[in-house]
PDB file of N, CA and C in Angstrom:
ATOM      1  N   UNK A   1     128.410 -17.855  74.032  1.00  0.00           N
ATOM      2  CA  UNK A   1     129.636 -18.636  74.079  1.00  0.00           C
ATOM      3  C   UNK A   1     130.439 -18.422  72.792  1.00  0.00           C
ATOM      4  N   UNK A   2     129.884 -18.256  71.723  1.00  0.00           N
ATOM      5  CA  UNK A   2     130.511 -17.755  70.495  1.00  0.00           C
ATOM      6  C   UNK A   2     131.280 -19.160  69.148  1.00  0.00           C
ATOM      7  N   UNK A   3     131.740 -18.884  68.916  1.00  0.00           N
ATOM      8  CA  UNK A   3     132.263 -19.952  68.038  1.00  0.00           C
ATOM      9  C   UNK A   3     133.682 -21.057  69.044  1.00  0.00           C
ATOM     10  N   UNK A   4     133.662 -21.592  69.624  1.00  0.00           N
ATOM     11  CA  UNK A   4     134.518 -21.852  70.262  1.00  0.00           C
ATOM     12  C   UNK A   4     134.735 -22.924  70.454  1.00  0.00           C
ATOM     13  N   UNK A   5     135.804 -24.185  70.777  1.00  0.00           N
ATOM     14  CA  UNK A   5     135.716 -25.375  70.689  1.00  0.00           C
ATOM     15  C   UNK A   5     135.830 -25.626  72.279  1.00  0.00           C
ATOM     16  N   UNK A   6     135.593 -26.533  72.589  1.00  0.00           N
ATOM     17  CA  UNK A   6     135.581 -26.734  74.421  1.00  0.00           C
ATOM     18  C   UNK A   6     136.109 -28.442  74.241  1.00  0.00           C
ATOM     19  N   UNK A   7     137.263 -28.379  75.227  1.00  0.00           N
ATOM     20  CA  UNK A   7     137.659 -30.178  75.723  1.00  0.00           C
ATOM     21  C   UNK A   7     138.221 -30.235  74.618  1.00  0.00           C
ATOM     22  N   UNK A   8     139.789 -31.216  75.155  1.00  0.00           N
ATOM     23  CA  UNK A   8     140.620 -31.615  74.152  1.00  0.00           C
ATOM     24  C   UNK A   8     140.423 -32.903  73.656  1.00  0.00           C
ATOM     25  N   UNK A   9     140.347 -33.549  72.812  1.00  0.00           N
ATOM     26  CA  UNK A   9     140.302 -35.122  71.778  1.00  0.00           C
ATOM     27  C   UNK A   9     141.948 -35.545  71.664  1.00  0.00           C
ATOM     28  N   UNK A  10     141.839 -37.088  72.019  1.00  0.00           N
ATOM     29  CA  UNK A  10     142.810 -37.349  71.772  1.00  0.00           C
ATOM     30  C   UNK A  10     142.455 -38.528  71.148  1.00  0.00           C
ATOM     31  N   UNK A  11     143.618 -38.991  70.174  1.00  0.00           N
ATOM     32  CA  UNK A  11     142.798 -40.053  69.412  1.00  0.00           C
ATOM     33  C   UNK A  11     144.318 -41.557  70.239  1.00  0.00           C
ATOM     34  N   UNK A  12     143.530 -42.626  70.853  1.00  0.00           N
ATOM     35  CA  UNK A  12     144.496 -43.286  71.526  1.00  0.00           C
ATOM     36  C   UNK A  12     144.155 -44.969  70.453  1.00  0.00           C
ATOM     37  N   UNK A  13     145.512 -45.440  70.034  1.00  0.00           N
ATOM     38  CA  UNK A  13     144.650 -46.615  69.216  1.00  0.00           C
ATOM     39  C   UNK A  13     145.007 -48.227  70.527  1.00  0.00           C
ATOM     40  N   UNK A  14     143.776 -48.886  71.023  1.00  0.00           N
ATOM     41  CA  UNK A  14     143.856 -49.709  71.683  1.00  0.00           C
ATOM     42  C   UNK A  14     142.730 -50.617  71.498  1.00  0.00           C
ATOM     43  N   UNK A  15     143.316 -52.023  70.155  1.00  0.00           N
ATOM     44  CA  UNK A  15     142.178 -53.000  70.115  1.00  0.00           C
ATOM     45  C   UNK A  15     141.348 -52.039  68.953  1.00  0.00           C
ATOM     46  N   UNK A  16     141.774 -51.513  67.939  1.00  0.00           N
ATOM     47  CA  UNK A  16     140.895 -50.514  67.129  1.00  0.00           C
ATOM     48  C   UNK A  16     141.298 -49.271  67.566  1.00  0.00           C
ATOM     49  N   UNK A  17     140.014 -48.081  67.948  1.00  0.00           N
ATOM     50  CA  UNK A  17     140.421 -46.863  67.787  1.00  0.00           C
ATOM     51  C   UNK A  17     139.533 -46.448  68.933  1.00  0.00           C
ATOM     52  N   UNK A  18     139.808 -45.841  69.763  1.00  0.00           N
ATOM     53  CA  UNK A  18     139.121 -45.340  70.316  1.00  0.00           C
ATOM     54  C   UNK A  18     139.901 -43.337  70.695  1.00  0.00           C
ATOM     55  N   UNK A  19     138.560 -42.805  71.080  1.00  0.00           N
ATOM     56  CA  UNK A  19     138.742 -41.034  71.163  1.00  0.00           C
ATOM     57  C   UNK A  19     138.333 -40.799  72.734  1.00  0.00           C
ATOM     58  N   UNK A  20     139.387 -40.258  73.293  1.00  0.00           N
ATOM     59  CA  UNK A  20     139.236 -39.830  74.592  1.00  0.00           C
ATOM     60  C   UNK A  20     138.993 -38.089  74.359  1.00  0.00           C
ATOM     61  N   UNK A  21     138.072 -37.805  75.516  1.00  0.00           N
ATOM     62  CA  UNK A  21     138.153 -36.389  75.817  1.00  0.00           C
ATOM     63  C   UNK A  21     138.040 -36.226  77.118  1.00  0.00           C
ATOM     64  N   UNK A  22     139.400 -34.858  76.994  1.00  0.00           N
ATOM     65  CA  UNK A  22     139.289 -34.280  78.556  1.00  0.00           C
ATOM     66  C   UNK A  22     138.816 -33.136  78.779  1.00  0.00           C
ATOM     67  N   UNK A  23     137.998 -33.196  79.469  1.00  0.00           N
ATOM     68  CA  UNK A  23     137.475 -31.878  80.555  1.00  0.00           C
ATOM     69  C   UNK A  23     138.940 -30.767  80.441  1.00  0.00           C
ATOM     70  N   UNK A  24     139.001 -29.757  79.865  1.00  0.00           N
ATOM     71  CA  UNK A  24     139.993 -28.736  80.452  1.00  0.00           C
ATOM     72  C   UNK A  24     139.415 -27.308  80.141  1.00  0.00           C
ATOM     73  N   UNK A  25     138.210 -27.381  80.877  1.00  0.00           N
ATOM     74  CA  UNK A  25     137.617 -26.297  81.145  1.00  0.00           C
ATOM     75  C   UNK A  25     136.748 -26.344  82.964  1.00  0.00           C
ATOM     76  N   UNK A  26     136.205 -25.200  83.324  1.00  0.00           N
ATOM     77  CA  UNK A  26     135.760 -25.206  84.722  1.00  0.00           C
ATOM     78  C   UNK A  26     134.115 -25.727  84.470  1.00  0.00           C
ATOM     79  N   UNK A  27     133.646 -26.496  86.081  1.00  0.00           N
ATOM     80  CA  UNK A  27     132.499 -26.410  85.651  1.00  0.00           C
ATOM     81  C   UNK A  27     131.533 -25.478  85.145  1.00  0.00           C
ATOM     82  N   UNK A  28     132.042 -24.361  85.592  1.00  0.00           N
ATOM     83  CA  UNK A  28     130.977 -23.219  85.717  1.00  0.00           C
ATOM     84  C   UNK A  28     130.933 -22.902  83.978  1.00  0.00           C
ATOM     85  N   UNK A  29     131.942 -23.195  83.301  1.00  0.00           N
ATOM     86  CA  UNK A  29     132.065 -23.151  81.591  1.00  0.00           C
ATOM     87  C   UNK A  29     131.318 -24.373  81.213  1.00  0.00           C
ATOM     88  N   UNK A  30     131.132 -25.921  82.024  1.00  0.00           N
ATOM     89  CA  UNK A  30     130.280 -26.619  81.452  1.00  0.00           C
ATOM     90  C   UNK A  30     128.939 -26.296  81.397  1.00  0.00           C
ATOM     91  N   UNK A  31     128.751 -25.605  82.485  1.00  0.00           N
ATOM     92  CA  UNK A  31     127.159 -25.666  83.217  1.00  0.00           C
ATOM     93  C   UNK A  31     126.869 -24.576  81.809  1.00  0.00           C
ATOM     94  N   UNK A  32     127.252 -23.605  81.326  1.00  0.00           N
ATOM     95  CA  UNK A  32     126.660 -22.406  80.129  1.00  0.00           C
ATOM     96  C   UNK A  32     127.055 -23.419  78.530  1.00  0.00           C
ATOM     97  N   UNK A  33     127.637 -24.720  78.828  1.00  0.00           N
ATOM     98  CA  UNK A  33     127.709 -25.250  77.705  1.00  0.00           C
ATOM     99  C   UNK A  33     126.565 -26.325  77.627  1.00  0.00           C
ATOM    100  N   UNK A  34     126.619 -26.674  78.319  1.00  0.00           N
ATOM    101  CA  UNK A  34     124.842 -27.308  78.619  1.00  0.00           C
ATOM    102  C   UNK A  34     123.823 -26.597  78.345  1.00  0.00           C
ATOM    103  N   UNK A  35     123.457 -25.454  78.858  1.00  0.00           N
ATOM    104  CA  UNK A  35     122.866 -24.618  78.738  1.00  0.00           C
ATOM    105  C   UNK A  35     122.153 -23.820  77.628  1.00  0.00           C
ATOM    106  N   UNK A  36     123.255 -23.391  76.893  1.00  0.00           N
ATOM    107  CA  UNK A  36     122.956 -23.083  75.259  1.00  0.00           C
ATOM    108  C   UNK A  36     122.844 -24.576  74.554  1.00  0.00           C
ATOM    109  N   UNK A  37     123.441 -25.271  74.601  1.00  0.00           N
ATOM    110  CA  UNK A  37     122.885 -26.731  73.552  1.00  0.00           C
ATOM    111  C   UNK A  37     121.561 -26.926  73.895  1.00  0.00           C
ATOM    112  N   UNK A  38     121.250 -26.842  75.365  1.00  0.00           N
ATOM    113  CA  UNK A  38     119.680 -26.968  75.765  1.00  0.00           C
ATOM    114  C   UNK A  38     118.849 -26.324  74.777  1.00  0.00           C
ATOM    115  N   UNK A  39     119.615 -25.044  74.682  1.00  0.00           N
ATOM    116  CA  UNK A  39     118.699 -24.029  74.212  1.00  0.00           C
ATOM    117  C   UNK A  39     118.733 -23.845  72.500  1.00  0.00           C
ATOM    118  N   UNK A  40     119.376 -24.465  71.868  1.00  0.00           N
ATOM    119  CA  UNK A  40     119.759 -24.829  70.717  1.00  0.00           C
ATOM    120  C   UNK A  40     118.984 -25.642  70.230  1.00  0.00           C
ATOM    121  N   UNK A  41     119.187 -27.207  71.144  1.00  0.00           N
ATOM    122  CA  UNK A  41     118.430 -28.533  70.667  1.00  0.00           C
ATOM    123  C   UNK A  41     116.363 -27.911  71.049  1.00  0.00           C
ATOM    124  N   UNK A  42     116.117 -26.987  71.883  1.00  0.00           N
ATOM    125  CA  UNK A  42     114.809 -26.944  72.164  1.00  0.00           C
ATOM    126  C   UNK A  42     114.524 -25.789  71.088  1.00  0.00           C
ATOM    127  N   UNK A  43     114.803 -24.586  70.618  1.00  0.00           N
ATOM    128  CA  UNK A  43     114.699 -23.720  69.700  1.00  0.00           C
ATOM    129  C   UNK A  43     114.260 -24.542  68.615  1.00  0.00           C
ATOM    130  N   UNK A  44     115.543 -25.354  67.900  1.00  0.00           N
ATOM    131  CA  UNK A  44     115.210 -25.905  67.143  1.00  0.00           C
ATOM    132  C   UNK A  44     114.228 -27.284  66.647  1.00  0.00           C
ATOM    133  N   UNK A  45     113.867 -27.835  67.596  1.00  0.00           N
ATOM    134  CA  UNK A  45     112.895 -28.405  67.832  1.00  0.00           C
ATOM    135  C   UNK A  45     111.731 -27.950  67.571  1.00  0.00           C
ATOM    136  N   UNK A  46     111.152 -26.662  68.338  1.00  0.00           N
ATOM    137  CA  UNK A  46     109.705 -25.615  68.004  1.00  0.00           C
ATOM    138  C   UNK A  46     109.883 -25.420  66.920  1.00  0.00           C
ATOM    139  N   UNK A  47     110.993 -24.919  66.195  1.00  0.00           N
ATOM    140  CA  UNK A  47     110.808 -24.558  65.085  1.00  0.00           C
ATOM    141  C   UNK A  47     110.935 -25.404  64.135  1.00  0.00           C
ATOM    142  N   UNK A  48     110.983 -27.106  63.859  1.00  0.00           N
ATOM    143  CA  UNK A  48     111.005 -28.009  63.288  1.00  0.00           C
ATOM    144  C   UNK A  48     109.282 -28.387  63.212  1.00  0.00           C
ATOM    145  N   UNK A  49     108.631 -28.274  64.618  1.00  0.00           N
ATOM    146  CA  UNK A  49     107.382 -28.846  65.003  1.00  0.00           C
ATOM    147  C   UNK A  49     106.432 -27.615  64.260  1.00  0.00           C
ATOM    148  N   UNK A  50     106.727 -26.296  64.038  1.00  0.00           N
ATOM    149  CA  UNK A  50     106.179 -25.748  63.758  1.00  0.00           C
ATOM    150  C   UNK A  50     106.179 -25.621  61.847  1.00  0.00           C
ATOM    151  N   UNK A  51     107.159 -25.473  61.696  1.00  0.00           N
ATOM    152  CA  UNK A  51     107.440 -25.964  60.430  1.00  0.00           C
ATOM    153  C   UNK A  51     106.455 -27.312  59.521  1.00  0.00           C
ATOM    154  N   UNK A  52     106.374 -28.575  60.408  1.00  0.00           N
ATOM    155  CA  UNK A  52     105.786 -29.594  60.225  1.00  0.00           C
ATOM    156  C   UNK A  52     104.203 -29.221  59.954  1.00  0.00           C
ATOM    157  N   UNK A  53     103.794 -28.326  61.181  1.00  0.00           N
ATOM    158  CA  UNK A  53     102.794 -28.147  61.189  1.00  0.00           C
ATOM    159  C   UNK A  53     101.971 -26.825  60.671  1.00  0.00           C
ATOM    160  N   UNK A  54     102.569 -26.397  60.061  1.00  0.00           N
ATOM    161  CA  UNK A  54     101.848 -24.883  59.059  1.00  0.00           C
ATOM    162  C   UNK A  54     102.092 -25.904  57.728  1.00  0.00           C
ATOM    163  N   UNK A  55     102.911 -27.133  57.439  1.00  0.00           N
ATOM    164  CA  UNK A  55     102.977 -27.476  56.172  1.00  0.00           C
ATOM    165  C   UNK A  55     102.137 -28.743  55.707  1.00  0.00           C
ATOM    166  N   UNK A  56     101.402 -29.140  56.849  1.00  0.00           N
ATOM    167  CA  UNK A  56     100.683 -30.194  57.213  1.00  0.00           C
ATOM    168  C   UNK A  56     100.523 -30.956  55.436  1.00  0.00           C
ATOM    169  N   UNK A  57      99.607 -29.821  55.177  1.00  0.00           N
ATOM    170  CA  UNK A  57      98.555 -30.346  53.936  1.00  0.00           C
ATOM    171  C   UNK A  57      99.491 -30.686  52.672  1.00  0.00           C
ATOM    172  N   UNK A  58     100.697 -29.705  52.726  1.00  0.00           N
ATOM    173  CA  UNK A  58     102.014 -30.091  51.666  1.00  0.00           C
ATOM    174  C   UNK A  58     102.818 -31.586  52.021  1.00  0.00           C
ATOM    175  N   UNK A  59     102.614 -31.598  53.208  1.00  0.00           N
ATOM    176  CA  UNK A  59     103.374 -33.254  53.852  1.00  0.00           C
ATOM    177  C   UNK A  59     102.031 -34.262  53.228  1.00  0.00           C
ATOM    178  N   UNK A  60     100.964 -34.100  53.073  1.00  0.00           N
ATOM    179  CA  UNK A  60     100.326 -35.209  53.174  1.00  0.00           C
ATOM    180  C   UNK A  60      99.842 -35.704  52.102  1.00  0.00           C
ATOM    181  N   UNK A  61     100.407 -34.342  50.918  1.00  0.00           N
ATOM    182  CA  UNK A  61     100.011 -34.685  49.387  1.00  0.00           C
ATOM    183  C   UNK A  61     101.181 -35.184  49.013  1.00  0.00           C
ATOM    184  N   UNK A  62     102.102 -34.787  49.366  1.00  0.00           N
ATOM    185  CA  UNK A  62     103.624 -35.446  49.253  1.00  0.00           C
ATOM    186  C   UNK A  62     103.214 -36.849  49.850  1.00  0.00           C
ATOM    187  N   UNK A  63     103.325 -37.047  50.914  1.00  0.00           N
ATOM    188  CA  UNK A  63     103.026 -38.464  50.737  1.00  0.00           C
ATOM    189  C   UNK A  63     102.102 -39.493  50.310  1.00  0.00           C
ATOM    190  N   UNK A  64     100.789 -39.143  49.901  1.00  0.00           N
ATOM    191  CA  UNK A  64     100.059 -39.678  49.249  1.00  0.00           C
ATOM    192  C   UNK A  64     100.956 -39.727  47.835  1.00  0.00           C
ATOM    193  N   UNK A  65     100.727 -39.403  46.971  1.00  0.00           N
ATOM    194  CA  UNK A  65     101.919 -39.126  46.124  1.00  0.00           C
ATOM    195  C   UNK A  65     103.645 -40.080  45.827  1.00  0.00           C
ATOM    196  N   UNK A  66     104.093 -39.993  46.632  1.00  0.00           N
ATOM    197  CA  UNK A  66     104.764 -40.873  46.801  1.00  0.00           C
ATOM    198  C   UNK A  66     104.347 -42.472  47.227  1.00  0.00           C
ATOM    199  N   UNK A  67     103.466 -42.423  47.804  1.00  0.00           N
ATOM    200  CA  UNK A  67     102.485 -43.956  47.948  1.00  0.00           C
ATOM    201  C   UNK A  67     102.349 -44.337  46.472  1.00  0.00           C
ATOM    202  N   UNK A  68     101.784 -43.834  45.784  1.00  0.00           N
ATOM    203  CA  UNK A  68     101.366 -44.055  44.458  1.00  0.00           C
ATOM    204  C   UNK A  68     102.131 -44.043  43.487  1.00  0.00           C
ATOM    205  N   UNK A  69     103.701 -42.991  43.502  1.00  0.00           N
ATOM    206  CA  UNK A  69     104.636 -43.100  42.531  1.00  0.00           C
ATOM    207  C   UNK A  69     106.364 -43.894  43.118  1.00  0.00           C
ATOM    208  N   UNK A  70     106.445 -43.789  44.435  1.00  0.00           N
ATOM    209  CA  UNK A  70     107.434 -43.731  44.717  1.00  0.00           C
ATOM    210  C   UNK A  70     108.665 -43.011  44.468  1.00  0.00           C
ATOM    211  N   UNK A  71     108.977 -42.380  43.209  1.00  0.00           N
ATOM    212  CA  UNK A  71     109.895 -41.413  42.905  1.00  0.00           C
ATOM    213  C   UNK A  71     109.142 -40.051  42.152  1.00  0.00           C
ATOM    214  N   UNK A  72     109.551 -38.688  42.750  1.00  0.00           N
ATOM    215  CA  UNK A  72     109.145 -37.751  42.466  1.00  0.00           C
ATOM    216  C   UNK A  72     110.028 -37.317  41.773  1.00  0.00           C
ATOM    217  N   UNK A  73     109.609 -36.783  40.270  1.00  0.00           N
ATOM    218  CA  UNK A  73     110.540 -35.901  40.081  1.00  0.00           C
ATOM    219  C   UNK A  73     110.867 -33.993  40.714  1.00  0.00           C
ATOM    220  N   UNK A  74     111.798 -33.254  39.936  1.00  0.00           N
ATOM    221  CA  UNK A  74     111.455 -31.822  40.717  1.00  0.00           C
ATOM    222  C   UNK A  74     110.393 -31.090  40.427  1.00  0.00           C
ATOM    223  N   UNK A  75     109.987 -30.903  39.126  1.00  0.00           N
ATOM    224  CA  UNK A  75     108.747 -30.493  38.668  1.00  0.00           C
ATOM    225  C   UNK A  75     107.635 -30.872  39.757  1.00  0.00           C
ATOM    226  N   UNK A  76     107.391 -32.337  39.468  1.00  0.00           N
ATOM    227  CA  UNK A  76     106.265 -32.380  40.322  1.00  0.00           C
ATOM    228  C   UNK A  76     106.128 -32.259  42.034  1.00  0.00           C
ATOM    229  N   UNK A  77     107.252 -32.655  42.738  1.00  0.00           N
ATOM    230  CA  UNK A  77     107.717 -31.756  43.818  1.00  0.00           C
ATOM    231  C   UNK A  77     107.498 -30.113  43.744  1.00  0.00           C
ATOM    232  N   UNK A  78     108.245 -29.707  42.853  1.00  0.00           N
ATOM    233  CA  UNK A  78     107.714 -28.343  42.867  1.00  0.00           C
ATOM    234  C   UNK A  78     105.992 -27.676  42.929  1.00  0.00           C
ATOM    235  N   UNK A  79     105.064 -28.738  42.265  1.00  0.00           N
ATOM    236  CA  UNK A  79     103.894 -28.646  42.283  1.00  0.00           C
ATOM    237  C   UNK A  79     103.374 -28.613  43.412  1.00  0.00           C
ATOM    238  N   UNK A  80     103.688 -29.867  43.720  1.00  0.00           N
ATOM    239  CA  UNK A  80     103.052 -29.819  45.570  1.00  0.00           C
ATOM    240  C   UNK A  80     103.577 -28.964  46.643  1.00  0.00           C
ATOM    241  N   UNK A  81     104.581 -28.397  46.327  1.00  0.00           N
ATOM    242  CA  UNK A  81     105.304 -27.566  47.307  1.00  0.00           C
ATOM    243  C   UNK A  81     104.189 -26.455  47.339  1.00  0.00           C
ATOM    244  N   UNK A  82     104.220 -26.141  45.706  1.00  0.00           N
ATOM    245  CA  UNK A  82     103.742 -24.573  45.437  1.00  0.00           C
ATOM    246  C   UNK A  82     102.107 -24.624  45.875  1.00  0.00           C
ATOM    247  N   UNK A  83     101.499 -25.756  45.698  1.00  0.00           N
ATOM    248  CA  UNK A  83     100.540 -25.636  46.120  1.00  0.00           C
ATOM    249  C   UNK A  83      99.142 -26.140  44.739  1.00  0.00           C
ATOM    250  N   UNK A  84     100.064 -26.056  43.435  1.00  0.00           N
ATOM    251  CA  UNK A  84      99.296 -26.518  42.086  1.00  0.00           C
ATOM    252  C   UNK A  84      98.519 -27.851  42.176  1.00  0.00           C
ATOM    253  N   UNK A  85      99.672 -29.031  42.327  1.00  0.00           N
ATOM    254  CA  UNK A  85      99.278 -30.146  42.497  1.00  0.00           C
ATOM    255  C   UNK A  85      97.702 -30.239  42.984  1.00  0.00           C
ATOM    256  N   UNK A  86      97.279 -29.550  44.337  1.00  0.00           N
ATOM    257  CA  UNK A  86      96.078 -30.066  45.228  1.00  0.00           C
ATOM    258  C   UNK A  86      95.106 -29.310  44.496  1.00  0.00           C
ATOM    259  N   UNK A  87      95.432 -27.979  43.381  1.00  0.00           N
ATOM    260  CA  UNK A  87      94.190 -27.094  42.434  1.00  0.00           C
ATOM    261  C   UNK A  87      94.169 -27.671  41.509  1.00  0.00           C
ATOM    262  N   UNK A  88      95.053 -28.621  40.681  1.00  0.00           N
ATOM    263  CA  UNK A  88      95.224 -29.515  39.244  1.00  0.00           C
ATOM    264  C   UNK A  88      94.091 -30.504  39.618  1.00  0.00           C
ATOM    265  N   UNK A  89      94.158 -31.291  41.199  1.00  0.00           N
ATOM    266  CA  UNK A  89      93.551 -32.416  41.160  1.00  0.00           C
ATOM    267  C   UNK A  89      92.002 -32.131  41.889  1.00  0.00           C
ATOM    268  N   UNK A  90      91.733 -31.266  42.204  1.00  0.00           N
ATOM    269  CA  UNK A  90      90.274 -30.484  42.600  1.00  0.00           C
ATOM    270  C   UNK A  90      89.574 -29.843  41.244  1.00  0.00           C
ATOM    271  N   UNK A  91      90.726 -29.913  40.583  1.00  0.00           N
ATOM    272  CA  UNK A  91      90.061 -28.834  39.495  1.00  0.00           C
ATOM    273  C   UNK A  91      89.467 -30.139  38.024  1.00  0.00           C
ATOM    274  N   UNK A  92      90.582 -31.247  38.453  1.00  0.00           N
ATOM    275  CA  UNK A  92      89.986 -32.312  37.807  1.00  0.00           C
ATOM    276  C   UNK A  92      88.797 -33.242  37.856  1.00  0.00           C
ATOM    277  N   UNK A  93      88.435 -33.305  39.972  1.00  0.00           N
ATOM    278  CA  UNK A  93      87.612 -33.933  40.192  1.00  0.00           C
ATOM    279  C   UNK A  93      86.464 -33.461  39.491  1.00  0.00           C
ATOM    280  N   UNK A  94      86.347 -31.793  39.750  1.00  0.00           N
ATOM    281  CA  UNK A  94      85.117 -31.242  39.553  1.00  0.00           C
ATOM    282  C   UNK A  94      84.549 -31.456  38.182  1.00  0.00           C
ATOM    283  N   UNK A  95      85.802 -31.578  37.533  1.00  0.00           N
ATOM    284  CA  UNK A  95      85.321 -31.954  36.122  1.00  0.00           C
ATOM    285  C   UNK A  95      84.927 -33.034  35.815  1.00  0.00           C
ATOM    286  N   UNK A  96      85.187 -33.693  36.786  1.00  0.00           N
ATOM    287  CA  UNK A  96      84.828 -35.369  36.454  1.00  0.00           C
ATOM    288  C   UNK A  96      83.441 -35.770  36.857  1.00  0.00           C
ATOM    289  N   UNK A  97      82.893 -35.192  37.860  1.00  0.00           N
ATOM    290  CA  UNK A  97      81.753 -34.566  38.445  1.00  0.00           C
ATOM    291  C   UNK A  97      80.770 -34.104  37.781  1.00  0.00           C
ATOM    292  N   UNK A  98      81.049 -32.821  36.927  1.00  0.00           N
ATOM    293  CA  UNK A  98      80.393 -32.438  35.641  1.00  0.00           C
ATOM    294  C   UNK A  98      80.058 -33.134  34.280  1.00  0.00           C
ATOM    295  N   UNK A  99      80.852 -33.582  34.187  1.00  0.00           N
ATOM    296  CA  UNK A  99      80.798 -35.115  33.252  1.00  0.00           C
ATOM    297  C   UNK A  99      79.968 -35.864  33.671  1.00  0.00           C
ATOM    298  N   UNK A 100      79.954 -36.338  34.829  1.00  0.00           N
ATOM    299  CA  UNK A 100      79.251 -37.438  35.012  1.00  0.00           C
ATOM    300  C   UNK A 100      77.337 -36.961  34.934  1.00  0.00           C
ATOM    301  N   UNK A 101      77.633 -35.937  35.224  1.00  0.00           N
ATOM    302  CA  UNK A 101      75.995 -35.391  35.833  1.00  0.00           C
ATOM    303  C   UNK A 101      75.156 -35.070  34.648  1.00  0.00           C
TER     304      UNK A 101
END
């Protein structure tokens, strides 16, 4: 469909504001405008869900994290992104571990 705007807006003021739009296209132009948004809103969806889920372990130190600080700065955001944060605090337990023993 390309970059294109579809249906005219008219802005009518009655009691406030209200925006009318008219149909001035054929159905057969609605039915492929449905169509690609379908395919737009579901694309992007998988790829939101998938996103979520290859980053699982970065979402869940982030939020632990934020439980405990409430404001992150970028640095330490950057930590957990990169992946430091979860080797800083494994690398601490173990030491704490060793200590103790």
């Amino acid at each position: 469909m390309g970059p294109l705007t579809f249906g005219k807006t008219e802005e009518q003021v009655f009691l406030g504001r209200e925006i009318a739009t008219h149909k001035n296209y054929s159905e057969e132009t609605a039915e492929r405008i449905d169509k690609e948004i379908s395919r737009i809103v579901t694309e992007n969806y998988e790829r939101a869900k998938k996103l979520l889920s290859d980053n699982i372990d970065i979402l869940h130190r982030l939020s632990k994290d934020l439980l405990e600080k409430e404001v992150l700065n970028a640095d330490e955001l950057d930590e957990i992104i990169s992946g430091q944060k979860g080797k800083k605090d494994r690398k601490a337990d173990s030491e704490k571990t060793d200590e103790e023993a």
